[in-house]
N, C-alpha and C. Protein backbone atom coordinates (compact mmCIF):
# COMPACT_ATOMS: atom_id res chain seq x y z
N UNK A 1 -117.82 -70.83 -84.06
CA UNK A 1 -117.46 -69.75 -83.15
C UNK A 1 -115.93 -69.65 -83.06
N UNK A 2 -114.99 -68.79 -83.24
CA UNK A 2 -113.57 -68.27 -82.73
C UNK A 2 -113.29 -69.02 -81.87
N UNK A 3 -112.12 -69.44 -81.73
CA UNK A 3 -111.80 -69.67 -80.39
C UNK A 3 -110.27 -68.62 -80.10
N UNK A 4 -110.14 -69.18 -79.21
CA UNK A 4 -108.52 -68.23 -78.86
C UNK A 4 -107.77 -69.44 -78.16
N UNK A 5 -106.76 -69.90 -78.18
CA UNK A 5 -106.24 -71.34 -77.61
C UNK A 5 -105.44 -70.59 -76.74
N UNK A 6 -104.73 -70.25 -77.03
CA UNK A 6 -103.64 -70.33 -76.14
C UNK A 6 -102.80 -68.55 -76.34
N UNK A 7 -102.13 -67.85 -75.20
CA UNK A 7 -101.47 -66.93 -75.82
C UNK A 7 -100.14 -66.70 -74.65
N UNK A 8 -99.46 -66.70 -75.25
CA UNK A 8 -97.61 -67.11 -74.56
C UNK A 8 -97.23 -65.57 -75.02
N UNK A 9 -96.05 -65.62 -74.24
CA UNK A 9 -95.41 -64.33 -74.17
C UNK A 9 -94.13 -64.61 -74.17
N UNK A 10 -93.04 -64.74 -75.25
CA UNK A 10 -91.38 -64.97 -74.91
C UNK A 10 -90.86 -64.04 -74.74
N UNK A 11 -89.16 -64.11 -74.36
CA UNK A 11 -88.47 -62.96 -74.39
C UNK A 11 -87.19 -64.49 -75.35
N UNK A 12 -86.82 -63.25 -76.08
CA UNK A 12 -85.60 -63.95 -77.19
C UNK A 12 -84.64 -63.14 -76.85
N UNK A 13 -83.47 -63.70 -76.82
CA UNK A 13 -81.74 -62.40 -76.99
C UNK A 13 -81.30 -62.93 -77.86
N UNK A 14 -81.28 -63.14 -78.85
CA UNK A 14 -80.72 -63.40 -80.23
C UNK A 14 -81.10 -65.19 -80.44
N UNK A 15 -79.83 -64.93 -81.60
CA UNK A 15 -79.98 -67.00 -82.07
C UNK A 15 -78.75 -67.68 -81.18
N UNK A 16 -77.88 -66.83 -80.23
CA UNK A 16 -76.96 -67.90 -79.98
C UNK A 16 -77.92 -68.26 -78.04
N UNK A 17 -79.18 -67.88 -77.38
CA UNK A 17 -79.39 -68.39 -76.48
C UNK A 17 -80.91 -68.99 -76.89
N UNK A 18 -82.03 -69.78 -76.23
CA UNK A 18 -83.12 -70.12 -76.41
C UNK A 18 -83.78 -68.87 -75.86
N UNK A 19 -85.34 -69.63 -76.64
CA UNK A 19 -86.09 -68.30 -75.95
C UNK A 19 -86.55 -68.26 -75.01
N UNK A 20 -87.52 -67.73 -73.68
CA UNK A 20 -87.84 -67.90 -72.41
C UNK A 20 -89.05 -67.64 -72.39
N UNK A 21 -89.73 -68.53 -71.59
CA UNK A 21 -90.91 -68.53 -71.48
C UNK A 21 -91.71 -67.10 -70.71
N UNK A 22 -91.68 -66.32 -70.82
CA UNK A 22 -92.44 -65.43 -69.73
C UNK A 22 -93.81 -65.25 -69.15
N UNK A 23 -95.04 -65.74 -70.22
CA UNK A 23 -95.98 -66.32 -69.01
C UNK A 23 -97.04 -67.03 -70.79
N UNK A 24 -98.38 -68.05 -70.19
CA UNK A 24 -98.93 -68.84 -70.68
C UNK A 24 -100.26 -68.47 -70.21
N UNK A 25 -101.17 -68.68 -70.92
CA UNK A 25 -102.49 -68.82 -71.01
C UNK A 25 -103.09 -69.37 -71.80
N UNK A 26 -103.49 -70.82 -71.91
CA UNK A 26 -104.44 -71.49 -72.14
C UNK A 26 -105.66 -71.78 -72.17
N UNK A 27 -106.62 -72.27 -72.85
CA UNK A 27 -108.16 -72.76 -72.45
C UNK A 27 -107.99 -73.97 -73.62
N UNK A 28 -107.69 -75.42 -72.84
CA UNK A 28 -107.66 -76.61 -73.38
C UNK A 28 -108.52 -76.99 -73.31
N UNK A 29 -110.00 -76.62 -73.23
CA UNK A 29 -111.39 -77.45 -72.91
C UNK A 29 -111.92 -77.96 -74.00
N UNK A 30 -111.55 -77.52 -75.24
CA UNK A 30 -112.04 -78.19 -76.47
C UNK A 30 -111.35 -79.60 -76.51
N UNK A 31 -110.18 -80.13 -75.77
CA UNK A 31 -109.22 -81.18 -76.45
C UNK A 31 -109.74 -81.85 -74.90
N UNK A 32 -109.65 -83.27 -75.10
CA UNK A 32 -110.07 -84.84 -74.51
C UNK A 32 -108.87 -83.99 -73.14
N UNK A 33 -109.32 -84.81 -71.82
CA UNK A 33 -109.27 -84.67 -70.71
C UNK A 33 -107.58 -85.28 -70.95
N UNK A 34 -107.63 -86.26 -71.33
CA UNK A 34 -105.93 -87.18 -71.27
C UNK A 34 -105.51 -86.47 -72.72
N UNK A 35 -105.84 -85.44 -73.44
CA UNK A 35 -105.25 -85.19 -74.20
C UNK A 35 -104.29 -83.36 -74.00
N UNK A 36 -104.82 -83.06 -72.93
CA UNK A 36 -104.24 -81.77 -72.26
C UNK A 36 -103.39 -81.71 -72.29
N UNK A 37 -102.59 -82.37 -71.41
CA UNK A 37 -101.12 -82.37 -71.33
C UNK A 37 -99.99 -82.04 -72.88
N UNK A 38 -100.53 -82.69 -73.90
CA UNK A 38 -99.77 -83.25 -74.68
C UNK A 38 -99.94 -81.85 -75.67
N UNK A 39 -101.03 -81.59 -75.87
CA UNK A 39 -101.56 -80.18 -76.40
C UNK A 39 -100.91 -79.18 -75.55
N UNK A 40 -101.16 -78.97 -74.30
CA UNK A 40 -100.10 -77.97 -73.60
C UNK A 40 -98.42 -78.09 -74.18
N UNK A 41 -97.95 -79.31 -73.89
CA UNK A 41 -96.28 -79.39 -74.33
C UNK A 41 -96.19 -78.74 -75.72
N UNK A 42 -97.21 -79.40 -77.00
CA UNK A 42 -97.32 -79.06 -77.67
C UNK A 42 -96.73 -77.61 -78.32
N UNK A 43 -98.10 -77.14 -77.59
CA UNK A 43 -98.26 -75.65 -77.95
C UNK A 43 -96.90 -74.61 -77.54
N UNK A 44 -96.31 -75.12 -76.39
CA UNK A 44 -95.51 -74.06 -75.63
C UNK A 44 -93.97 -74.76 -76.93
N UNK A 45 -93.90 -75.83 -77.36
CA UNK A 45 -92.92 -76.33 -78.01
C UNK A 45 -93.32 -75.32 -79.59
N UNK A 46 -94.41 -75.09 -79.99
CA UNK A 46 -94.10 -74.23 -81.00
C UNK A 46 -94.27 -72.79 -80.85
N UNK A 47 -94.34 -72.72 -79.86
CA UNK A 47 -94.51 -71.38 -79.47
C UNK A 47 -92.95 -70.90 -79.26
N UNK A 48 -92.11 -71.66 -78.48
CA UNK A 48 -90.55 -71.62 -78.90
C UNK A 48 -89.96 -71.43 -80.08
N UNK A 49 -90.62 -72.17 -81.07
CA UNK A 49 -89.85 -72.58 -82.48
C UNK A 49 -90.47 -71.52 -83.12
N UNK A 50 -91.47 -70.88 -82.71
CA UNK A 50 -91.89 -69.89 -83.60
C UNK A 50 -90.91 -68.07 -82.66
N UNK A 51 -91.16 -67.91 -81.43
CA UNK A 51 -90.63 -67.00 -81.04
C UNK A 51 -88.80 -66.83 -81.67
N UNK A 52 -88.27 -67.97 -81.87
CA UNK A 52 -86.87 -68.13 -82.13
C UNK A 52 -86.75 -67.82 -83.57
N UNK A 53 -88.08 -68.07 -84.42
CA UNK A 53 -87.85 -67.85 -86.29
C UNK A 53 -88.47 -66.56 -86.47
N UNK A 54 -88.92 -65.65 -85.55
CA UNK A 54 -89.53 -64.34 -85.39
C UNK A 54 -88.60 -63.21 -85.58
N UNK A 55 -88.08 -62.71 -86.24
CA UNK A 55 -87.05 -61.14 -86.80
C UNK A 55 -87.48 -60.33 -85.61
N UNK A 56 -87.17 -59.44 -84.77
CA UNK A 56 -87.37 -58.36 -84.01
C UNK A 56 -88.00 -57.33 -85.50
N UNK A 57 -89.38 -57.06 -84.94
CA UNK A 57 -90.06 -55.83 -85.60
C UNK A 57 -90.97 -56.92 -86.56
N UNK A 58 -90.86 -57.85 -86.77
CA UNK A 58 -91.40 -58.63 -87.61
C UNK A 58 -92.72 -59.28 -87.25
N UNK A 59 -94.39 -59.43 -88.22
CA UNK A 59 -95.32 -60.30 -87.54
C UNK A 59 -95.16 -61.18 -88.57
N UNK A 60 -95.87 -62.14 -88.03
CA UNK A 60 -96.38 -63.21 -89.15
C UNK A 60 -97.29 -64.42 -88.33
N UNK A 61 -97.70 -65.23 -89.41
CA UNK A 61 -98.79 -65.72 -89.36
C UNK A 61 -98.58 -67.20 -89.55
N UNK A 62 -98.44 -68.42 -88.87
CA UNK A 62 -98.20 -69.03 -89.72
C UNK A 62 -99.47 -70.73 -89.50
N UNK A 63 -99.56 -71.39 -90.57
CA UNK A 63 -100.77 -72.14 -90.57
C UNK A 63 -100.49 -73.41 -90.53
N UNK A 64 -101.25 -74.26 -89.35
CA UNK A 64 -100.77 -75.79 -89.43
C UNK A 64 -102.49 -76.12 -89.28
N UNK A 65 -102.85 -76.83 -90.75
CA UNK A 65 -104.25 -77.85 -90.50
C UNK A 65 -105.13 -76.60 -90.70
N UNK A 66 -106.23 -76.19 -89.66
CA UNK A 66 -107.21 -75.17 -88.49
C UNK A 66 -106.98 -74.01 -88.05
N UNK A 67 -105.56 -74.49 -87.67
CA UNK A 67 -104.99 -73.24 -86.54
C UNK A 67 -103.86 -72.54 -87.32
N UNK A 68 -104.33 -71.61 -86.63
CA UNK A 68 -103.19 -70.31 -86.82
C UNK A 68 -102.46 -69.61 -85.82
N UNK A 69 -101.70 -69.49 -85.95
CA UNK A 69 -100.74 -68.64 -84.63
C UNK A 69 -100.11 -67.53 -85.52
N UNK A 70 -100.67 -66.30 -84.60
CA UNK A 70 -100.27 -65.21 -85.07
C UNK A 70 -98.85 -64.57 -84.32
N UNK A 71 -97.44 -63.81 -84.67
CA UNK A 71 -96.80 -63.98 -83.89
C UNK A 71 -96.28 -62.66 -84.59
N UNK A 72 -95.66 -61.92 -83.20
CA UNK A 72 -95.08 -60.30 -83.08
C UNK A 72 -93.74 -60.34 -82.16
N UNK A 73 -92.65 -59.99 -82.94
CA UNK A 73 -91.17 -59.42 -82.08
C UNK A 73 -91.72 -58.25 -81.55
N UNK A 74 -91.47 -57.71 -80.91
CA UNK A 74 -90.83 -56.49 -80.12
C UNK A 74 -89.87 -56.05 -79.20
N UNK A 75 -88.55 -56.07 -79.89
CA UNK A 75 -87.39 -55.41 -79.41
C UNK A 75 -86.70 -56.69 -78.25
N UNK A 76 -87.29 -57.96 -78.87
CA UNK A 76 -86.94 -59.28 -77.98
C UNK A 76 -87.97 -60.25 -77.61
N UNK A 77 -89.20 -59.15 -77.11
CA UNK A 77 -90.11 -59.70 -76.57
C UNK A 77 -91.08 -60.06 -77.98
N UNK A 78 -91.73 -61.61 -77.80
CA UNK A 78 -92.48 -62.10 -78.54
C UNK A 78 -93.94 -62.77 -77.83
N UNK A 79 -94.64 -62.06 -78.94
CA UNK A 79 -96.21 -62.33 -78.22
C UNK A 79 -96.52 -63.27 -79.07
N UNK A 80 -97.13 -64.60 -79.08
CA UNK A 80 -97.79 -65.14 -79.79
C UNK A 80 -99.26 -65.51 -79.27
N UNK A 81 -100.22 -66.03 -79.88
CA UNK A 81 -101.36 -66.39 -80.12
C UNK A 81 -101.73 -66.96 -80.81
N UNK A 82 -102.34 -68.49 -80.43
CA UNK A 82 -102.81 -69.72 -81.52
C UNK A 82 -104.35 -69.59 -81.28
N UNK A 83 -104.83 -69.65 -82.43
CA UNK A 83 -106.58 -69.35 -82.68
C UNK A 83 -106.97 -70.40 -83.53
N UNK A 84 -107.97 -70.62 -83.75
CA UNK A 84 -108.55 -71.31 -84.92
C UNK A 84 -108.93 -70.52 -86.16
N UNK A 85 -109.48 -71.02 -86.97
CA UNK A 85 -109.63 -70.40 -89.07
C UNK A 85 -110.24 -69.43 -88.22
N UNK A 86 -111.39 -69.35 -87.98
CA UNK A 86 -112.85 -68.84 -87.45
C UNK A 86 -112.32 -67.48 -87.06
N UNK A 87 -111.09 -67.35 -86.19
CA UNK A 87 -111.12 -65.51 -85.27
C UNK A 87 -109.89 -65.04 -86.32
N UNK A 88 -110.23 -63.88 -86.76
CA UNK A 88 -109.93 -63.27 -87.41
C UNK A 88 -108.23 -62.33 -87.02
N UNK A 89 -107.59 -62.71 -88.49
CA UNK A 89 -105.93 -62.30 -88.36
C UNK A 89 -106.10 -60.50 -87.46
N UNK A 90 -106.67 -60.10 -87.79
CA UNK A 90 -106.59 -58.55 -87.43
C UNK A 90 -106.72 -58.47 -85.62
N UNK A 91 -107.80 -59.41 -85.18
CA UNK A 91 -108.24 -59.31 -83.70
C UNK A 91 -106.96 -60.44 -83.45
N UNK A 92 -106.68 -61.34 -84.04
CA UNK A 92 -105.15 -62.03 -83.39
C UNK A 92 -103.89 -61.36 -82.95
N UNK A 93 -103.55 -60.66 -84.12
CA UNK A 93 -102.58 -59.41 -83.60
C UNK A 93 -102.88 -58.11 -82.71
N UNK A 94 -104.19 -58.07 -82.72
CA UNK A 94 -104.70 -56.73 -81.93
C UNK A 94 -104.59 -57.52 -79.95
N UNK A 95 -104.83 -59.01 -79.83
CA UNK A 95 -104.34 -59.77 -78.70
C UNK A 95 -103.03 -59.80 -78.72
N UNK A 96 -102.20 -59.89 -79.31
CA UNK A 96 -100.73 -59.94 -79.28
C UNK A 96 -99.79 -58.44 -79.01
N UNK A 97 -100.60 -57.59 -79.38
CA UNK A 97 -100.10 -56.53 -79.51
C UNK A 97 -100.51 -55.92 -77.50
N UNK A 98 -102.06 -56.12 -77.82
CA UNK A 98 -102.56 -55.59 -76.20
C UNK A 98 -101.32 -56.83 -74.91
N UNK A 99 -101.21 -57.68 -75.06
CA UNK A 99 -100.38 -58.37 -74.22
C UNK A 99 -98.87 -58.00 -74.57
N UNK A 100 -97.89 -57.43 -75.38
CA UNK A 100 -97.23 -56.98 -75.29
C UNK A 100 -97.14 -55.35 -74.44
N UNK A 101 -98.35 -54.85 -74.80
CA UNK A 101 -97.90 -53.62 -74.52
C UNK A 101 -98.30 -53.60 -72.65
N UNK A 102 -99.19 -54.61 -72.38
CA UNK A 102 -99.56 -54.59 -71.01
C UNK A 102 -98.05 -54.98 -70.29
N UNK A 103 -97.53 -55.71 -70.60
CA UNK A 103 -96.28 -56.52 -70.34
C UNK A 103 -95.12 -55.09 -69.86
N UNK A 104 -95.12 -54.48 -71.40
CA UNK A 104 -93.93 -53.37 -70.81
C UNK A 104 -94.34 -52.34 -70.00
N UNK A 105 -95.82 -52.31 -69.85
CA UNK A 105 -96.34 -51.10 -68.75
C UNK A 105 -96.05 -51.91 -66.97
N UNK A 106 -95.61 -53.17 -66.82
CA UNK A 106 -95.36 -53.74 -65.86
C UNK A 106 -94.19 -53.04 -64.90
N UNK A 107 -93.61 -52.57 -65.89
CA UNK A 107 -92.35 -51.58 -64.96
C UNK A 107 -92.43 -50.38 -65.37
N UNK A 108 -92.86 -49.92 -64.43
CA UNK A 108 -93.42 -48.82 -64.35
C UNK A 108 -92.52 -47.08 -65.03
N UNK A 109 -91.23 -47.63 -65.02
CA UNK A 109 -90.16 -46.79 -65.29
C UNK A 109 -90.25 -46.41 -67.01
N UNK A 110 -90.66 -48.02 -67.49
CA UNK A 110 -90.67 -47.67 -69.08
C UNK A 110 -92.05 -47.28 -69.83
N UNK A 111 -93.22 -47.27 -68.94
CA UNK A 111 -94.82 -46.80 -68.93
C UNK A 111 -94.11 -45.14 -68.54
N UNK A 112 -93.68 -44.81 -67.44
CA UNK A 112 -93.52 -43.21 -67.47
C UNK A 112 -92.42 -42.23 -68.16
N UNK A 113 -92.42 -42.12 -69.18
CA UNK A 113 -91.41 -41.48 -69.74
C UNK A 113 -90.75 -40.53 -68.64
N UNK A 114 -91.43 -39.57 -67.87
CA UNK A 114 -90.52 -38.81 -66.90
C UNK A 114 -89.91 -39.13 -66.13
N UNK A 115 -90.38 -40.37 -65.85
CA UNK A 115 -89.61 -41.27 -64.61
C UNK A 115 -88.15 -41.43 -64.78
N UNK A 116 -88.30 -42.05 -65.84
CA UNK A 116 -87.04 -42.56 -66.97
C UNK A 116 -86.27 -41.53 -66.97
N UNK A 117 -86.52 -40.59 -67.53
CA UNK A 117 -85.54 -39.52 -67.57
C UNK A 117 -85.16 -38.83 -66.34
N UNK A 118 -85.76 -38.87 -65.36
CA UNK A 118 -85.67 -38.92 -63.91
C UNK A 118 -84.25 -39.77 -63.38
N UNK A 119 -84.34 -40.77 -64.15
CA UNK A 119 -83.52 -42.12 -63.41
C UNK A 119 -82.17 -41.70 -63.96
N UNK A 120 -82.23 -41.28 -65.33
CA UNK A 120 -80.70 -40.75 -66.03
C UNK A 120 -80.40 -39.31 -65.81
N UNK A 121 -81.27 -38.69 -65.36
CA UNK A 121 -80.96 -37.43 -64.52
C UNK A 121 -79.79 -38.18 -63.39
N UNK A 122 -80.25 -38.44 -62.84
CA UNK A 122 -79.76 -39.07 -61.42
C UNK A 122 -78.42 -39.96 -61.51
N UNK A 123 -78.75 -40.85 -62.17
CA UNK A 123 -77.34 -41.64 -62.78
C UNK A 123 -76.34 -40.62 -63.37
N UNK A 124 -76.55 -39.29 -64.33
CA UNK A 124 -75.58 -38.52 -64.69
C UNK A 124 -75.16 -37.60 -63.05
N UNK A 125 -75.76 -37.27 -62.54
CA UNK A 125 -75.85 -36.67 -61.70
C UNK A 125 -74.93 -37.33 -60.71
N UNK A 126 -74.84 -38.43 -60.28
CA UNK A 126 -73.87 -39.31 -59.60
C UNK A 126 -72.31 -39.54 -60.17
N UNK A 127 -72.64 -39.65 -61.72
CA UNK A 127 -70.98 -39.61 -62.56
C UNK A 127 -70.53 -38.32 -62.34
N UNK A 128 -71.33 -36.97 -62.58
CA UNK A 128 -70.67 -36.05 -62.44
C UNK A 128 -70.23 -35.64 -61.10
N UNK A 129 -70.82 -35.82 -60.16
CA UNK A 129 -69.91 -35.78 -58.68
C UNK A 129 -68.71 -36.52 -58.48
N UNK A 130 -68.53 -37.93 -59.19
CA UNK A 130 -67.58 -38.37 -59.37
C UNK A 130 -66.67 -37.59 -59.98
N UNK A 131 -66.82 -37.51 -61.01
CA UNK A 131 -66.05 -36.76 -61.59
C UNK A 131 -65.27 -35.63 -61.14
N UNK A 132 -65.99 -34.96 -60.22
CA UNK A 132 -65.73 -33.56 -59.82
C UNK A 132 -64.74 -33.64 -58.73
N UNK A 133 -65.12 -34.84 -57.80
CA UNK A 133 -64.52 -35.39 -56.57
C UNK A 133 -63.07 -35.52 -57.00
N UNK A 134 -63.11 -36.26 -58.06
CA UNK A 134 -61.71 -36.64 -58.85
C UNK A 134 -60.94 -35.55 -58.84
N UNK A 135 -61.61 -34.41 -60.01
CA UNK A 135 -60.72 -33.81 -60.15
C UNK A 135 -60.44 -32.50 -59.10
N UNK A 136 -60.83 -32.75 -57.63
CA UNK A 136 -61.04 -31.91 -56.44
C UNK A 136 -59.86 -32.72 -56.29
N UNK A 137 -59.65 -34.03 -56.44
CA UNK A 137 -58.00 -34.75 -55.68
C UNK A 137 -57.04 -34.49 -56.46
N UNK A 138 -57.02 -34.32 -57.65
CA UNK A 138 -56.00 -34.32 -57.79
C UNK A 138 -55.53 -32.80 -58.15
N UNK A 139 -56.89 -31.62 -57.58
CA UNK A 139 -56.02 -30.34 -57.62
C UNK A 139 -54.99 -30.15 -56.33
N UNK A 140 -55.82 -30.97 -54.87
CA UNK A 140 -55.04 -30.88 -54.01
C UNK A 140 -53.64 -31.80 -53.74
N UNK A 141 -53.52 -32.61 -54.95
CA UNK A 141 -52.62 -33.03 -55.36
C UNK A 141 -51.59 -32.09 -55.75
N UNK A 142 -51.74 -31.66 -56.90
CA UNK A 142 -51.45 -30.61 -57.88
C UNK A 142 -50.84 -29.88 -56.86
N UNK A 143 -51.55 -29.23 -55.79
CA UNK A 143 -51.49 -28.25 -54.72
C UNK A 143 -49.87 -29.03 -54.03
N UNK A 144 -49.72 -29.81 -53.77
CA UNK A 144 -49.07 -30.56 -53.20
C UNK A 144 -47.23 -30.69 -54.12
N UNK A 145 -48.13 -30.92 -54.95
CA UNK A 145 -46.57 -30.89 -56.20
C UNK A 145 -46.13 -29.64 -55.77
N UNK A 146 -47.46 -28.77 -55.85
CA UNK A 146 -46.60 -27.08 -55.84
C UNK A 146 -45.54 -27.04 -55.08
N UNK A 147 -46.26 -27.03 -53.80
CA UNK A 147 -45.46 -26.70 -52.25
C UNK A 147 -44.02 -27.29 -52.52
N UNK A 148 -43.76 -28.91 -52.97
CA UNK A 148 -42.72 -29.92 -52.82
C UNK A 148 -41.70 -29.17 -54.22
N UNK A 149 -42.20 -28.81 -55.05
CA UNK A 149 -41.60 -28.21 -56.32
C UNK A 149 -40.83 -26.93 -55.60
N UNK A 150 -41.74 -25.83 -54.95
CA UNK A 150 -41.17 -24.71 -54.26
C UNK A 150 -40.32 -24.85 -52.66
N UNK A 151 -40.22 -25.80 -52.67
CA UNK A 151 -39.29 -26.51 -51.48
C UNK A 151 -38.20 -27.10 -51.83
N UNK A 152 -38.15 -27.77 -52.77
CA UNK A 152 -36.72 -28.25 -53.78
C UNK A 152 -36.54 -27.28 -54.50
N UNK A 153 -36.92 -25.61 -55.13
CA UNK A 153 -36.57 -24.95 -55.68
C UNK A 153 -35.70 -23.87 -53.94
N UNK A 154 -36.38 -24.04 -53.12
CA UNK A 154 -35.57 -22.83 -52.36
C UNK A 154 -34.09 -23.94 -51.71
N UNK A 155 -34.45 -25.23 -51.80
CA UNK A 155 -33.51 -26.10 -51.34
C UNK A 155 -31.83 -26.07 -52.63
N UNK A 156 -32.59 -26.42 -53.81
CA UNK A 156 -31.34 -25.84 -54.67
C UNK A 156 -30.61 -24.62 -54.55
N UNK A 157 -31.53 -23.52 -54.12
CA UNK A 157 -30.38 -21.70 -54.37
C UNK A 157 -29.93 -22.26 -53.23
N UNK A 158 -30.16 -22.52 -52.05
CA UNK A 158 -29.68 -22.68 -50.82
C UNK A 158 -28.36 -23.85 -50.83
N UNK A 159 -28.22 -24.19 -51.85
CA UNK A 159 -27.39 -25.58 -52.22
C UNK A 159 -25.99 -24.84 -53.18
N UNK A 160 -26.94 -24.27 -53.97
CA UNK A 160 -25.96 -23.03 -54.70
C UNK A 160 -25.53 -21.82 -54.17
N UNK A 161 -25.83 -21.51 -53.33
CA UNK A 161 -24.98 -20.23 -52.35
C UNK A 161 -24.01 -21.03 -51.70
N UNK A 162 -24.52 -22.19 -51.00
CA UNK A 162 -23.59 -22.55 -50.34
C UNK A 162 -21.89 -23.64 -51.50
N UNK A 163 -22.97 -23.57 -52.30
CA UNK A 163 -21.34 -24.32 -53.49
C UNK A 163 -20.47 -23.08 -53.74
N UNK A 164 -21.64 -21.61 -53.85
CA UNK A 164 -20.50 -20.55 -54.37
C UNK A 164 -19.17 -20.63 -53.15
N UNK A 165 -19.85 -20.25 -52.11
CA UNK A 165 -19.07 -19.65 -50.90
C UNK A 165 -17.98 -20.91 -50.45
N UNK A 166 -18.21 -22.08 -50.84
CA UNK A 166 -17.43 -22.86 -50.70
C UNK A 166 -16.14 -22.96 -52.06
N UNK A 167 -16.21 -22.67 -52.98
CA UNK A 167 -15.98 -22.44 -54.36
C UNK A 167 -14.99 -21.04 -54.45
N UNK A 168 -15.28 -20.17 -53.49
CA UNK A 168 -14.78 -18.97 -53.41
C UNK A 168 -13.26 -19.29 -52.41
N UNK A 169 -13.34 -19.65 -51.89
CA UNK A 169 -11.91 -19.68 -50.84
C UNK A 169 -10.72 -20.55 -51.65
N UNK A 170 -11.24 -21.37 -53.28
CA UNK A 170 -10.34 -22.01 -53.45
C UNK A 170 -10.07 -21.80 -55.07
N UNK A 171 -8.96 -21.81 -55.49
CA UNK A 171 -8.69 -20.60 -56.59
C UNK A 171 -8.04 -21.61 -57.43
N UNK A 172 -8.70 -21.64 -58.55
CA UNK A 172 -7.39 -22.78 -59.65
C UNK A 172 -6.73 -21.78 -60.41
N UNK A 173 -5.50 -22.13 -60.77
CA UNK A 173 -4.34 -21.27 -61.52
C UNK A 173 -5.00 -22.00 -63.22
């Protein structure tokens, strides 16, 4: 009969951090009572070494003894699943695939496409008020230069009438 051992879920960010566990499911009942533990460490230890040798977009399959662990990137996230000879490669990845995709329907933002675009509606929508705010200051800025520009312009003629008329009473030969 098939079995299904175990099926882990990582998230990877490249080769320069480890990968992270994001959740486990087991059924150790086939392996000795004092032998659980060691089969658990086990499993979650190649379930690491395999999520970390996994390409983003990449499956594969790989075989120790019995068992097989079938294993899927997606865009970071890695699903694996260790089975025995018996359950078949196609229903291994078709578990790996259904637990990935349940995973990203968890937030709800990336399950609703309108939402999403909802959210960057909104985020543009906030830059562009910024934006606008901005350039609302510095017209009344602008506004401001004017006035101070046309205040030092009536301050100069007023500077120059008064140099003429001073200029006028005194006569060089």
């Amino acid at each position: 009969m098939p079995k299904l051992t175990s099926v882990q879920l990582w998230k990877y960010n490249g080769p320069d951090k480890d990968p992270f566990l994001l959740g486990l499911a087991s059924d150790l009942s086939t392996f000795g009572f004092f032998q659980r533990g060691t089969v658990g460490e086990m499993l979650t230890f190649t379930g690491r070494t395999i999520a970390r040798r996994t390409q983003v977009g990449q499956r594969q399959t790989v075989q120790q003894e019995e068992y097989f662990c079938h294993a899927f990137n997606k865009d970071g996230l890695v699903g694996i699943a260790f089975v025995d000879e018996a359950y078949p490669a196609r229903a291994g990845f078709c578990v790996v695939n259904k637990l990935l995709e349940d995973f990203v329907y968890q937030n709800p933002e990336a399950a609703d496409k309108l939402a999403k675009i909802q959210r960057d509606l909104d985020e543009t929508k906030v830059i562009l008020h910024k934006t606008i705010e901005s350039v609302l200051d510095r017209g009344e800025k602008l506004d401001q230069l004017v006035d101070k520009s046309n205040d030092l312009s009536m301050a100069s003629q007023l500077f120059y009438k008064q140099a003429k008329k001073a200029n006028s009473c005194c006569k060089f030969m």
